[in-house]
N, C-alpha and C. Protein backbone atom coordinates (compact mmCIF):
# COMPACT_ATOMS: atom_id res chain seq x y z
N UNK A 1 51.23 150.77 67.59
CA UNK A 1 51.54 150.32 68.92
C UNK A 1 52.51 151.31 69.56
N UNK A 2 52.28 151.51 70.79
CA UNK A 2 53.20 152.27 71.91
C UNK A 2 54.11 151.67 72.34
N UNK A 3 55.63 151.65 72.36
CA UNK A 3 56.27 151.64 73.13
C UNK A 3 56.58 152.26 74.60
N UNK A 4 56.48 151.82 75.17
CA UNK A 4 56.55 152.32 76.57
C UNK A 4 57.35 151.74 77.74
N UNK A 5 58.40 152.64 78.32
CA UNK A 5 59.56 152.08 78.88
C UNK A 5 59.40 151.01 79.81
N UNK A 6 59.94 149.86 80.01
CA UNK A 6 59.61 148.75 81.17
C UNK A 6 60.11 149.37 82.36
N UNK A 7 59.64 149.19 83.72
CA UNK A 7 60.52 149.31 85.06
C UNK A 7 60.94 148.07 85.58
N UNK A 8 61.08 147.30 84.56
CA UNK A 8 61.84 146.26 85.13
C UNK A 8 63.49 146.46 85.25
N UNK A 9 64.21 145.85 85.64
CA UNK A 9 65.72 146.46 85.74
C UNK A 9 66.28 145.66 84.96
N UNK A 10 67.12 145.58 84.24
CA UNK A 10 67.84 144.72 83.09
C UNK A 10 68.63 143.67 83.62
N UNK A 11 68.81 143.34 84.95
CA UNK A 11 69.67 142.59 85.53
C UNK A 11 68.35 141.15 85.24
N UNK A 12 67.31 142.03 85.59
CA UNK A 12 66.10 140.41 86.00
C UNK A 12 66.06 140.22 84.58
N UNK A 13 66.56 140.25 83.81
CA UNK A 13 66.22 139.57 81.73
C UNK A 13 67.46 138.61 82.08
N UNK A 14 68.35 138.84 82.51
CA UNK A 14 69.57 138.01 82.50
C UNK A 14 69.18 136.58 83.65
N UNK A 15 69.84 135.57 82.92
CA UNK A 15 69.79 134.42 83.63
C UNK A 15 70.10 134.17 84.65
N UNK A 16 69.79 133.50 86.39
CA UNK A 16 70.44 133.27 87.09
C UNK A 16 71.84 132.79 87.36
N UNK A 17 72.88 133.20 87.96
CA UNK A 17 74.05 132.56 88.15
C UNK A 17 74.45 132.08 89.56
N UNK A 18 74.93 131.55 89.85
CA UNK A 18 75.36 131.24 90.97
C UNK A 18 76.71 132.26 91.66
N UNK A 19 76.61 132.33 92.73
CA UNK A 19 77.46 133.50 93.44
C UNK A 19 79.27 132.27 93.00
N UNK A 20 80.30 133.30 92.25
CA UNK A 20 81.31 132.54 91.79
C UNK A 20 81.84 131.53 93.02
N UNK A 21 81.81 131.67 94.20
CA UNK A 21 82.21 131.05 95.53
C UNK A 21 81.72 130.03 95.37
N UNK A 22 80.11 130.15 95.41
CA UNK A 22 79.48 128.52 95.32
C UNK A 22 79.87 127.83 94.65
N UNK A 23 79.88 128.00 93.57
CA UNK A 23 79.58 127.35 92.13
C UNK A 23 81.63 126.36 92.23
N UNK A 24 82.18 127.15 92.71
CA UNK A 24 83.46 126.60 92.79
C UNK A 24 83.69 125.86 94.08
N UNK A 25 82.49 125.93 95.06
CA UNK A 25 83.16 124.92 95.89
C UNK A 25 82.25 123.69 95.88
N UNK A 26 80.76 124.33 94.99
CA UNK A 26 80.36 123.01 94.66
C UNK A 26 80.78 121.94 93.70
N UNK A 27 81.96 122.69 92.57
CA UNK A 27 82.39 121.82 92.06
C UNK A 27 83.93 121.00 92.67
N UNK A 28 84.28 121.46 93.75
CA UNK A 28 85.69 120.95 94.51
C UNK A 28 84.79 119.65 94.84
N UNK A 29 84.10 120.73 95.83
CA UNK A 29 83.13 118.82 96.38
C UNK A 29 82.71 117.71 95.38
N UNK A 30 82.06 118.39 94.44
CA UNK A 30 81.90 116.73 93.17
C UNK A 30 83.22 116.47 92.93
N UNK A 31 84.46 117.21 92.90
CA UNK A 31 85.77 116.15 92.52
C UNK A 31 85.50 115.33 93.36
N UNK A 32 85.49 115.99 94.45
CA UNK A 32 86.53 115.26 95.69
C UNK A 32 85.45 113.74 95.97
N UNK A 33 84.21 113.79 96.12
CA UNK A 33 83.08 113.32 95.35
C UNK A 33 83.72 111.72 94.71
N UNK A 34 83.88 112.69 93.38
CA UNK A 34 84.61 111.36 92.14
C UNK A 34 85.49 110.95 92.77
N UNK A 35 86.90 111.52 93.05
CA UNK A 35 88.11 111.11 93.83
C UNK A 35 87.74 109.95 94.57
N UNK A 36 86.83 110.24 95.50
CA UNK A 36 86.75 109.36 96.54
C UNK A 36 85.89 107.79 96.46
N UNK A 37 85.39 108.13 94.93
CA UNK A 37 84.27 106.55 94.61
C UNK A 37 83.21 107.08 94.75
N UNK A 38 83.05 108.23 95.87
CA UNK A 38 81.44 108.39 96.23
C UNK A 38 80.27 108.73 95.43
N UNK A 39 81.24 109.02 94.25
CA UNK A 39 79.63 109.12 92.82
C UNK A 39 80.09 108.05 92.05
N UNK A 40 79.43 106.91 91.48
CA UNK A 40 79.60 105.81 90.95
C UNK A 40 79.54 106.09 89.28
N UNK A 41 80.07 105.54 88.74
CA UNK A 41 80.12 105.70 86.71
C UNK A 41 78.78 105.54 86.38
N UNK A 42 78.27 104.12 86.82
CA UNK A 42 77.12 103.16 86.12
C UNK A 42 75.99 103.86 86.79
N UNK A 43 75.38 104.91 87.57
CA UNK A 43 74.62 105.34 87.97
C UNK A 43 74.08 106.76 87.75
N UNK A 44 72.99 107.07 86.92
CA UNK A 44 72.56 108.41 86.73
C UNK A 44 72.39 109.19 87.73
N UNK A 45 72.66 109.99 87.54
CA UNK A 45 72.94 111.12 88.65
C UNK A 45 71.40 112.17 88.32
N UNK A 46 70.69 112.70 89.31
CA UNK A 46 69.32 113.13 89.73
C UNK A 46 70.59 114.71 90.51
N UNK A 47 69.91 115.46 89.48
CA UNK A 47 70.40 116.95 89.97
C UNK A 47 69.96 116.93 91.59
N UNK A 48 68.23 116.84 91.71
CA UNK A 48 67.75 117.03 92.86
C UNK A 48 68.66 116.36 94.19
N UNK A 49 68.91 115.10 93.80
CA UNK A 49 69.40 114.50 95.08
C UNK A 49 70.34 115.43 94.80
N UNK A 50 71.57 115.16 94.29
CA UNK A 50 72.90 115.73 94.47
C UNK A 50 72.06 117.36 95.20
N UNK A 51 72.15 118.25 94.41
CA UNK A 51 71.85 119.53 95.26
C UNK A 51 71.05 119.66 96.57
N UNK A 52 70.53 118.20 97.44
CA UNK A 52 70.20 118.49 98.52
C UNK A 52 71.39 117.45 99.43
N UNK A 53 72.36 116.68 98.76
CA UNK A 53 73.00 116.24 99.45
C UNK A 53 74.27 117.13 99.63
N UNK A 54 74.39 117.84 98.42
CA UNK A 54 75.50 118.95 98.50
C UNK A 54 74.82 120.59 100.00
N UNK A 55 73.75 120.36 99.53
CA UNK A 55 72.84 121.51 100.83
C UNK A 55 73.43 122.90 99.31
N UNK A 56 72.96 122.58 98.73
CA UNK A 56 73.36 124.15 97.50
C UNK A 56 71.87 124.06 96.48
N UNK A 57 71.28 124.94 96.25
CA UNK A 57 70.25 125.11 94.99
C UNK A 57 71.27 124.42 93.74
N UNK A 58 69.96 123.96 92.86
CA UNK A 58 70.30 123.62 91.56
C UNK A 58 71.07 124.79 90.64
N UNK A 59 70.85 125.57 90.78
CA UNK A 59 72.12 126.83 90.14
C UNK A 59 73.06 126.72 90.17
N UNK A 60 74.03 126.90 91.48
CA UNK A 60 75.89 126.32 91.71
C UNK A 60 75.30 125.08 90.98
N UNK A 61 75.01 124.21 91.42
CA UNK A 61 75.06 122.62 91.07
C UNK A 61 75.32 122.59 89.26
N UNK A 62 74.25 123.16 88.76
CA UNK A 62 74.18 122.92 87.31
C UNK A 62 75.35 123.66 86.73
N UNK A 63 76.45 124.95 87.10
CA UNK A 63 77.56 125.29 86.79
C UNK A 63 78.20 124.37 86.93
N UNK A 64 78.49 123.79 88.24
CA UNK A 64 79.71 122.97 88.61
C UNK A 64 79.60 121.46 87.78
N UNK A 65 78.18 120.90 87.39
CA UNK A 65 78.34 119.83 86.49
C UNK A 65 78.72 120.29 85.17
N UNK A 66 78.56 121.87 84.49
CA UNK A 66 78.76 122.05 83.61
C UNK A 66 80.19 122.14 83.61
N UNK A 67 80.80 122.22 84.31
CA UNK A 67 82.37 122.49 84.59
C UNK A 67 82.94 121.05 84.66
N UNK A 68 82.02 120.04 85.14
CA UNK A 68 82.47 118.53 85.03
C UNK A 68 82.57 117.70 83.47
N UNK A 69 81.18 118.73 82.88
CA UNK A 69 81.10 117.71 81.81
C UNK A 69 82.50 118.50 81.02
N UNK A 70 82.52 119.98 80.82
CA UNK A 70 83.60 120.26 80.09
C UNK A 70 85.14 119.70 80.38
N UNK A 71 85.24 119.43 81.60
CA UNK A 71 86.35 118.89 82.13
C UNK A 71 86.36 117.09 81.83
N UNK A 72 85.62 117.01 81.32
CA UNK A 72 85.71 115.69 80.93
C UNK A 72 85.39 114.26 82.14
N UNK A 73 84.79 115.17 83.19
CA UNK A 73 84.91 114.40 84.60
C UNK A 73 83.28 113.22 84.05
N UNK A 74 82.49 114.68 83.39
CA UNK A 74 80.94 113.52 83.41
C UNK A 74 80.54 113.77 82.03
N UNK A 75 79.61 113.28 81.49
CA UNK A 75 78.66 113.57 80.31
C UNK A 75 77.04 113.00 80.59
N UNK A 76 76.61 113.55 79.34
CA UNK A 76 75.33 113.21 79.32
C UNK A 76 75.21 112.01 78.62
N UNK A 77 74.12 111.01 79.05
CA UNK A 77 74.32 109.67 78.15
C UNK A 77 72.48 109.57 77.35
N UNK A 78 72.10 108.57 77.29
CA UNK A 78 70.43 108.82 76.64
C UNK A 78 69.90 109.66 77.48
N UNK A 79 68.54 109.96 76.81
CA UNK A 79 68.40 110.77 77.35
C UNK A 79 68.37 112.20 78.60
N UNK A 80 69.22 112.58 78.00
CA UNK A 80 70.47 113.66 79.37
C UNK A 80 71.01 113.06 80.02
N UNK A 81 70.62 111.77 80.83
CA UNK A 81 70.87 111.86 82.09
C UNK A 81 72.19 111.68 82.06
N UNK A 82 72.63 112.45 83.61
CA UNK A 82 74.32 112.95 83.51
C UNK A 82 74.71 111.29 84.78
N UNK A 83 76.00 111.81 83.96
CA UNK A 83 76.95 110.07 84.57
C UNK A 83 78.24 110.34 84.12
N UNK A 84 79.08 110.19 85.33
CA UNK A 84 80.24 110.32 85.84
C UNK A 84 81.15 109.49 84.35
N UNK A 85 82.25 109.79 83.90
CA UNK A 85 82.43 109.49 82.69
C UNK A 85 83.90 108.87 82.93
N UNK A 86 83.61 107.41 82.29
CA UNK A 86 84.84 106.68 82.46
C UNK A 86 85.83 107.29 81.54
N UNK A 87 86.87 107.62 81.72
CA UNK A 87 88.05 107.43 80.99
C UNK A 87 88.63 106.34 80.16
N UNK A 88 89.22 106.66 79.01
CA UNK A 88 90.05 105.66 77.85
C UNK A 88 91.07 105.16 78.55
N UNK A 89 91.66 103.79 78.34
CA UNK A 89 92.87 103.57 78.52
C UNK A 89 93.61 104.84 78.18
N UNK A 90 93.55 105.33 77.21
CA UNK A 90 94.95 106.32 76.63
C UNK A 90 94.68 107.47 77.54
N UNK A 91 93.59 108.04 78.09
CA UNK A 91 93.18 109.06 79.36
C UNK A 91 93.79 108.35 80.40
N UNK A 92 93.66 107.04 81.14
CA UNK A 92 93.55 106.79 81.95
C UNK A 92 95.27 106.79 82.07
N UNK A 93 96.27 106.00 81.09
CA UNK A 93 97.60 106.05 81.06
C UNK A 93 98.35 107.24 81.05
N UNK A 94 97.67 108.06 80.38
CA UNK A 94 97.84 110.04 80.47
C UNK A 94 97.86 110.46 81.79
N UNK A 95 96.93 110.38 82.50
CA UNK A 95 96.77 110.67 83.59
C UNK A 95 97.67 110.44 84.99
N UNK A 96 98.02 108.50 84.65
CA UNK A 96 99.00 108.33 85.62
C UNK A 96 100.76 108.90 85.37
N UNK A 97 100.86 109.39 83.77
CA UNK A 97 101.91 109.83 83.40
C UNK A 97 102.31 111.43 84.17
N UNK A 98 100.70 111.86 84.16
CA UNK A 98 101.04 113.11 84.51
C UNK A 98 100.90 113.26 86.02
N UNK A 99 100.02 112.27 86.66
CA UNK A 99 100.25 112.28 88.21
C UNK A 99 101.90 111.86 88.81
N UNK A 100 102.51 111.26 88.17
CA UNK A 100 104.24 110.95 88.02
C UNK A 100 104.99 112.19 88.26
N UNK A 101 104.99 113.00 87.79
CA UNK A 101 105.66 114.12 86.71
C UNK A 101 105.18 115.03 87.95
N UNK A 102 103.83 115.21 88.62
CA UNK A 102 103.33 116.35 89.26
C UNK A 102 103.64 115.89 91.04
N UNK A 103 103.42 114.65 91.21
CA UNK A 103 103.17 113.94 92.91
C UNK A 103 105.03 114.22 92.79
N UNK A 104 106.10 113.73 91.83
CA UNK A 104 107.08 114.04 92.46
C UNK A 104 107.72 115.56 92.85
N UNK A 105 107.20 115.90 92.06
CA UNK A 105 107.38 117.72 92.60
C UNK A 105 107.01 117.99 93.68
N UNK A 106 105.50 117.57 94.15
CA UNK A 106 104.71 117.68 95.00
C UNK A 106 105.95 117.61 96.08
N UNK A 107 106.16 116.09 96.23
CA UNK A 107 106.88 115.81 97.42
C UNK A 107 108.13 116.54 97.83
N UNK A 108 108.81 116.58 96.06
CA UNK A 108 110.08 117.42 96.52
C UNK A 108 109.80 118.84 97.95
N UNK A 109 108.77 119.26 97.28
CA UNK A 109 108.28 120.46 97.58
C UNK A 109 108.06 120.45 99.10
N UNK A 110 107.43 119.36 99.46
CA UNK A 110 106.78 119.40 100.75
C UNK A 110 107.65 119.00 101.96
N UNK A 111 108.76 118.18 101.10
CA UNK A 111 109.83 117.80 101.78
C UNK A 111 109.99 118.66 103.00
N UNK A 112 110.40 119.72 103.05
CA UNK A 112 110.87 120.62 103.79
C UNK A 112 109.94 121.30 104.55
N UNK A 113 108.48 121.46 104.20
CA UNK A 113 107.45 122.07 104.69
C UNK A 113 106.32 120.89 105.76
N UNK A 114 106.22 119.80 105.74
CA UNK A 114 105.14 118.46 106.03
C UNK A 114 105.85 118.88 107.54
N UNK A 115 104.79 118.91 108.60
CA UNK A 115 105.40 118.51 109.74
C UNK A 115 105.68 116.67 110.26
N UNK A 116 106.02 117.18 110.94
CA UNK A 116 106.62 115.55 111.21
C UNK A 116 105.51 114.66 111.68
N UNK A 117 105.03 115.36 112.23
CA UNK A 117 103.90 114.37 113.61
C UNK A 117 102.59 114.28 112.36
N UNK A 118 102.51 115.80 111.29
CA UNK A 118 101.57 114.87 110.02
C UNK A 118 102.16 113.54 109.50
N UNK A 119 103.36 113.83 108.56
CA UNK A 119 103.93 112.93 108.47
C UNK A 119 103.82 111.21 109.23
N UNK A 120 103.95 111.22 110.79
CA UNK A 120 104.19 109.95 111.10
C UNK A 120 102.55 109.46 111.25
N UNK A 121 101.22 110.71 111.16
CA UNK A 121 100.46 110.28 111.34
C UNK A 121 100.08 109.47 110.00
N UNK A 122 100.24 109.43 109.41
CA UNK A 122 100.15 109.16 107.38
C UNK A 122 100.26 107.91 107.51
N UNK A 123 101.92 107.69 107.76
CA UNK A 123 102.09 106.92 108.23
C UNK A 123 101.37 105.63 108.67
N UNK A 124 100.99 105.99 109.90
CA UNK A 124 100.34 105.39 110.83
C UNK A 124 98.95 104.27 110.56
N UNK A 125 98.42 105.55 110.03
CA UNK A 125 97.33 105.13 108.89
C UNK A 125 96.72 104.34 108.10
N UNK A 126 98.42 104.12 107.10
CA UNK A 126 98.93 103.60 106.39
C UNK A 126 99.16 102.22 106.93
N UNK A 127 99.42 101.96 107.86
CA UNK A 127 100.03 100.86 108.31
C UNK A 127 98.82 100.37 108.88
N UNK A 128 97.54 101.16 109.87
CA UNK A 128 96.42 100.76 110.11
C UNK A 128 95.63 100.06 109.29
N UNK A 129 95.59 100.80 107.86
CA UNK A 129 95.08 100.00 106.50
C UNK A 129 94.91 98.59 106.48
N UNK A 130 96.75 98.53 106.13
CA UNK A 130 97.16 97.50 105.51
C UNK A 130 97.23 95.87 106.22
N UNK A 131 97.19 96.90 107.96
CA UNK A 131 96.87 95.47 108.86
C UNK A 131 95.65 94.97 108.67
N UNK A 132 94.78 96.31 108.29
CA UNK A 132 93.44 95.86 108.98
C UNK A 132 92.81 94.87 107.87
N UNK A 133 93.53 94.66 105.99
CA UNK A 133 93.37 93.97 104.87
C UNK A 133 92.18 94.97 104.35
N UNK A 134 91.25 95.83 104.98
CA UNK A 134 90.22 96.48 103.95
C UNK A 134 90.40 96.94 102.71
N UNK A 135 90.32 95.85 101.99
CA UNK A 135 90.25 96.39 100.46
C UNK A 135 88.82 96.75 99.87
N UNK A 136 88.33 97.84 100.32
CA UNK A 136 87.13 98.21 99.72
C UNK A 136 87.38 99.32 99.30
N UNK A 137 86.80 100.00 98.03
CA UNK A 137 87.37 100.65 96.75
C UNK A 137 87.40 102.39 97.47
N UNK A 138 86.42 102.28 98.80
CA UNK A 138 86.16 103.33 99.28
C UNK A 138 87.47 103.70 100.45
N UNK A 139 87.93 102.15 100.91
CA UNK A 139 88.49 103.05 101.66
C UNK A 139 90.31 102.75 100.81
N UNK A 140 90.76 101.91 100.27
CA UNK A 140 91.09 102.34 99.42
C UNK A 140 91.92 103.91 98.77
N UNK A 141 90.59 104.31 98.17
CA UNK A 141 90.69 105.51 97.65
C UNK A 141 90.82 106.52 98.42
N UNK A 142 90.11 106.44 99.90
CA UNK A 142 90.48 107.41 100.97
C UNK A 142 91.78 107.63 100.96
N UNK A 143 92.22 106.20 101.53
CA UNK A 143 94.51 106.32 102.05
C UNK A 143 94.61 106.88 100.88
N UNK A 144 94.44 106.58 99.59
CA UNK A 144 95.55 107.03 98.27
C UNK A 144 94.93 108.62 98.44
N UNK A 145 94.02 109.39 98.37
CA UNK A 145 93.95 110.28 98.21
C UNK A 145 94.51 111.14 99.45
N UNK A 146 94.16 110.54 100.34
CA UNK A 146 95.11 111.05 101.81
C UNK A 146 96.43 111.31 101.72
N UNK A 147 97.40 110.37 101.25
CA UNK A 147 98.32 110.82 100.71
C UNK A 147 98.87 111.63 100.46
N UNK A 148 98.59 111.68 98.69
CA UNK A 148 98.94 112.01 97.65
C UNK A 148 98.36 113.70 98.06
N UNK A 149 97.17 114.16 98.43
CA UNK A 149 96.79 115.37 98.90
C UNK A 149 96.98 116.01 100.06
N UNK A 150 97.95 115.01 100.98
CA UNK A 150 98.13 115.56 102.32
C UNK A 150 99.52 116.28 102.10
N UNK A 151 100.59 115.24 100.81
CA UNK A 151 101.66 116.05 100.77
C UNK A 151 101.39 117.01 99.68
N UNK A 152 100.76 117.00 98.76
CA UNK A 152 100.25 117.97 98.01
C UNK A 152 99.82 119.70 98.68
N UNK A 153 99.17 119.38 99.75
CA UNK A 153 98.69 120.56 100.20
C UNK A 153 99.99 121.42 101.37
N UNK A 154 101.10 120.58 101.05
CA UNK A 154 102.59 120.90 101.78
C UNK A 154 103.23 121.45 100.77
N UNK A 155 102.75 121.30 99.88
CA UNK A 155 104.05 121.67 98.96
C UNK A 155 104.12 123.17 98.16
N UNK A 156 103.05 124.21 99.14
CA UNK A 156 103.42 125.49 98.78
C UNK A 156 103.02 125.71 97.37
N UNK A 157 102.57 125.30 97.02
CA UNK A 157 101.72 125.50 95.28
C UNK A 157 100.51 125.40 95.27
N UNK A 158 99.22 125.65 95.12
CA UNK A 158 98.33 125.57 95.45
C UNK A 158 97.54 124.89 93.62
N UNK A 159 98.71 125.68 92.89
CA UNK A 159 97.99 125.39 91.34
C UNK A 159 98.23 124.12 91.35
N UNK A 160 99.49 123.41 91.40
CA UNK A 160 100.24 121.91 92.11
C UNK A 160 99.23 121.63 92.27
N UNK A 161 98.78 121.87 93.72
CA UNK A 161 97.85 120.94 94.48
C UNK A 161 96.62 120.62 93.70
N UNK A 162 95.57 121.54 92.97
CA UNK A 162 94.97 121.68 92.04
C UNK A 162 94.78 120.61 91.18
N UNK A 163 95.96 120.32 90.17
CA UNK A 163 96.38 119.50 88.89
C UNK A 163 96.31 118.36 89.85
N UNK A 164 96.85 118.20 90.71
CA UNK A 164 97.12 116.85 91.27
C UNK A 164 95.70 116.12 91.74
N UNK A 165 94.92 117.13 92.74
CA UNK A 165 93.00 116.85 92.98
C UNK A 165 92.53 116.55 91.05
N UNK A 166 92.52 117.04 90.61
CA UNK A 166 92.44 116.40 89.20
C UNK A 166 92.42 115.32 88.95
N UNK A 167 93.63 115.01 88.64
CA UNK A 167 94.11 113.81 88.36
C UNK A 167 93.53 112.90 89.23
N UNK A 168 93.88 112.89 90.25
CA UNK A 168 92.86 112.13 91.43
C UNK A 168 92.03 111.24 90.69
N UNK A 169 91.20 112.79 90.76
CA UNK A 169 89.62 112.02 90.71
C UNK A 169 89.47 111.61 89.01
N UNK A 170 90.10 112.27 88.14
CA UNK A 170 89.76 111.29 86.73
C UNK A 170 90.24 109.73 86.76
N UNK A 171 91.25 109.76 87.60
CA UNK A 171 91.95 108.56 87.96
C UNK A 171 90.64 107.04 88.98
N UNK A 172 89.93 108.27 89.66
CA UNK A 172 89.50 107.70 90.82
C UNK A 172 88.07 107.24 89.45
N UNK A 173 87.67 107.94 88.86
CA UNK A 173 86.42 107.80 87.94
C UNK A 173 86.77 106.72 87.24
N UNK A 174 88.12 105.95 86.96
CA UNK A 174 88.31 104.95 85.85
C UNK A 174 88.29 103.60 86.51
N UNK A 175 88.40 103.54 87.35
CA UNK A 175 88.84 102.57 88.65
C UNK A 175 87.47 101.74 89.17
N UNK A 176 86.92 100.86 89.00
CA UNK A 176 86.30 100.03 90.05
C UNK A 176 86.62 99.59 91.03
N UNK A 177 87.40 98.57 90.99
CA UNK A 177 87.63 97.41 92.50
C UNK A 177 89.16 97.46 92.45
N UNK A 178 90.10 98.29 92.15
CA UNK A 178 91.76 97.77 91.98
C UNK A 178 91.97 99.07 93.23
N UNK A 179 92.96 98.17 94.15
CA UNK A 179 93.36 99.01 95.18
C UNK A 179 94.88 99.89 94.35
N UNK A 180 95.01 101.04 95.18
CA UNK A 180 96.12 101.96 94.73
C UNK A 180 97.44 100.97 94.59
N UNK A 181 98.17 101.37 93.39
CA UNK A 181 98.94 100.44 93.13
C UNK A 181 100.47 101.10 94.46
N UNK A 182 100.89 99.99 94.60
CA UNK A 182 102.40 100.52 95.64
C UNK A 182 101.62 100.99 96.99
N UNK A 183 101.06 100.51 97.53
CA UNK A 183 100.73 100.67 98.97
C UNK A 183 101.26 100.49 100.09
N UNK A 184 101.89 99.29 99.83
CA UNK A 184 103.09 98.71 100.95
C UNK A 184 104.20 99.66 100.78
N UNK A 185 104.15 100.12 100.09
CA UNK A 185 105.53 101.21 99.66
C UNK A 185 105.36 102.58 100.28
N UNK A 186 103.94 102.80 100.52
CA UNK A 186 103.69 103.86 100.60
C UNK A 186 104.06 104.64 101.66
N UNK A 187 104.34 103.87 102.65
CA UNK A 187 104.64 104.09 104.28
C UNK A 187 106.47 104.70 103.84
N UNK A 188 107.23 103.39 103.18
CA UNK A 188 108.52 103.49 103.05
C UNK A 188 108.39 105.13 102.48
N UNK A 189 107.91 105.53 101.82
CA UNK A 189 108.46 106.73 100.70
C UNK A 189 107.72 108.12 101.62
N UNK A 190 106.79 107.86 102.76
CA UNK A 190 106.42 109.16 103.50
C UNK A 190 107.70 109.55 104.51
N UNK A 191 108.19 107.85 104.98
CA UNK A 191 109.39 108.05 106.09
C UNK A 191 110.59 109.53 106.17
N UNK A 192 111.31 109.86 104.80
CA UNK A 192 112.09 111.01 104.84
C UNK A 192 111.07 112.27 105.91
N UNK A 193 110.22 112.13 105.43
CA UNK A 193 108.87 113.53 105.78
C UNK A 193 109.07 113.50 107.39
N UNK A 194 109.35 112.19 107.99
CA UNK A 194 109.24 112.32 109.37
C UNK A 194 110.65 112.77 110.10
N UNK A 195 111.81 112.93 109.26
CA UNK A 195 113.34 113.55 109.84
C UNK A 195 113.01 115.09 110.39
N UNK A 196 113.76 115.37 111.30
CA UNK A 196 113.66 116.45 112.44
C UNK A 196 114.40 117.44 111.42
């Protein structure tokens, strides 16, 4: 037998990847996604839908779940199918230990940086909520993540902000129907943020 050189280019033997941009903002969006309730535990997840509701090919998509399952956000259950992955009590108590430890830095941080008129809008919000009684898990999880990521993204750390979207959403993945704990509080503890 002859060997005889291919003109194929060695790049096309190698597997598709996704351009690194995508693949990382398709996986921000599935946090933010989990964070928010909007992908449910008890429900298999269909690559297809997700990658036409995300508007991205199955390529980013299948990195960024691979980045979920390693992150512990999803797994595979019978047969493959992928599903958003509850957390242990001892994860779930981890988690609020370390959202403690990270949201107060956060704030220290932002203290000085939050404008005011964000600030009183938070606020505002906040208080819109709580009149209005909607305890639905969605919206809910909106105010707490509004929050917790509005002063987060003040506080000049971006790795901060990061750990904290994390936590979030492993937090937000363990959670069914329990509204954010300290809500009524929540207004009291933005107030400093609104001083001139």
């Amino acid at each position: 037998m002859v060997m005889t050189e291919t003109t194929t280019p060695p790049e096309n033997f190698l597997p598709e990847t996704a351009a690194p941009e995508l693949a990382e903002e398709t996986y921000q969006r599935l946090l933010n996604m989990i964070a928010l309730g909007r992908i449910p535990r008890d429900v298999p997840l269909q690559e297809r839908t997700l990658a036409a509701a995300l508007g991205v090919s199955r390529t980013p998509l299948r990195e960024a779940i691979s980045r979920l399952i390693g992150g512990g956000f999803a797994s595979r259950a019978g047969r493959g199918q992928l599903m958003v992955k509850e957390p242990s009590l001892r994860d779930y108590l981890s988690i609020l230990q370390l959202r403690q430890l990270l949201e107060g830095e956060s704030a220290a941080n932002a203290a000085g940086r939050m404008p005011p008129a964000l600030a009183a809008s938070l606020i505002t919000q906040i208080e819109q909520h709580r009149v209005a009684h909607d305890g639905s898990i969605y919206e809910n999880h909106r105010i707490d993540n509004l929050v917790h990521m509005t002063i987060a993204a003040h506080s000049g750390n971006t790795m901060l902000e990061q750990l904290i979207l994390i936590c979030a959403s492993r937090r937000a993945a363990s959670i069914k129907t329990a509204p954010p704990r300290g809500l009524n509080q929540a207004a009291k503890s933005i107030s400093p943020f609104c001083a001139t």
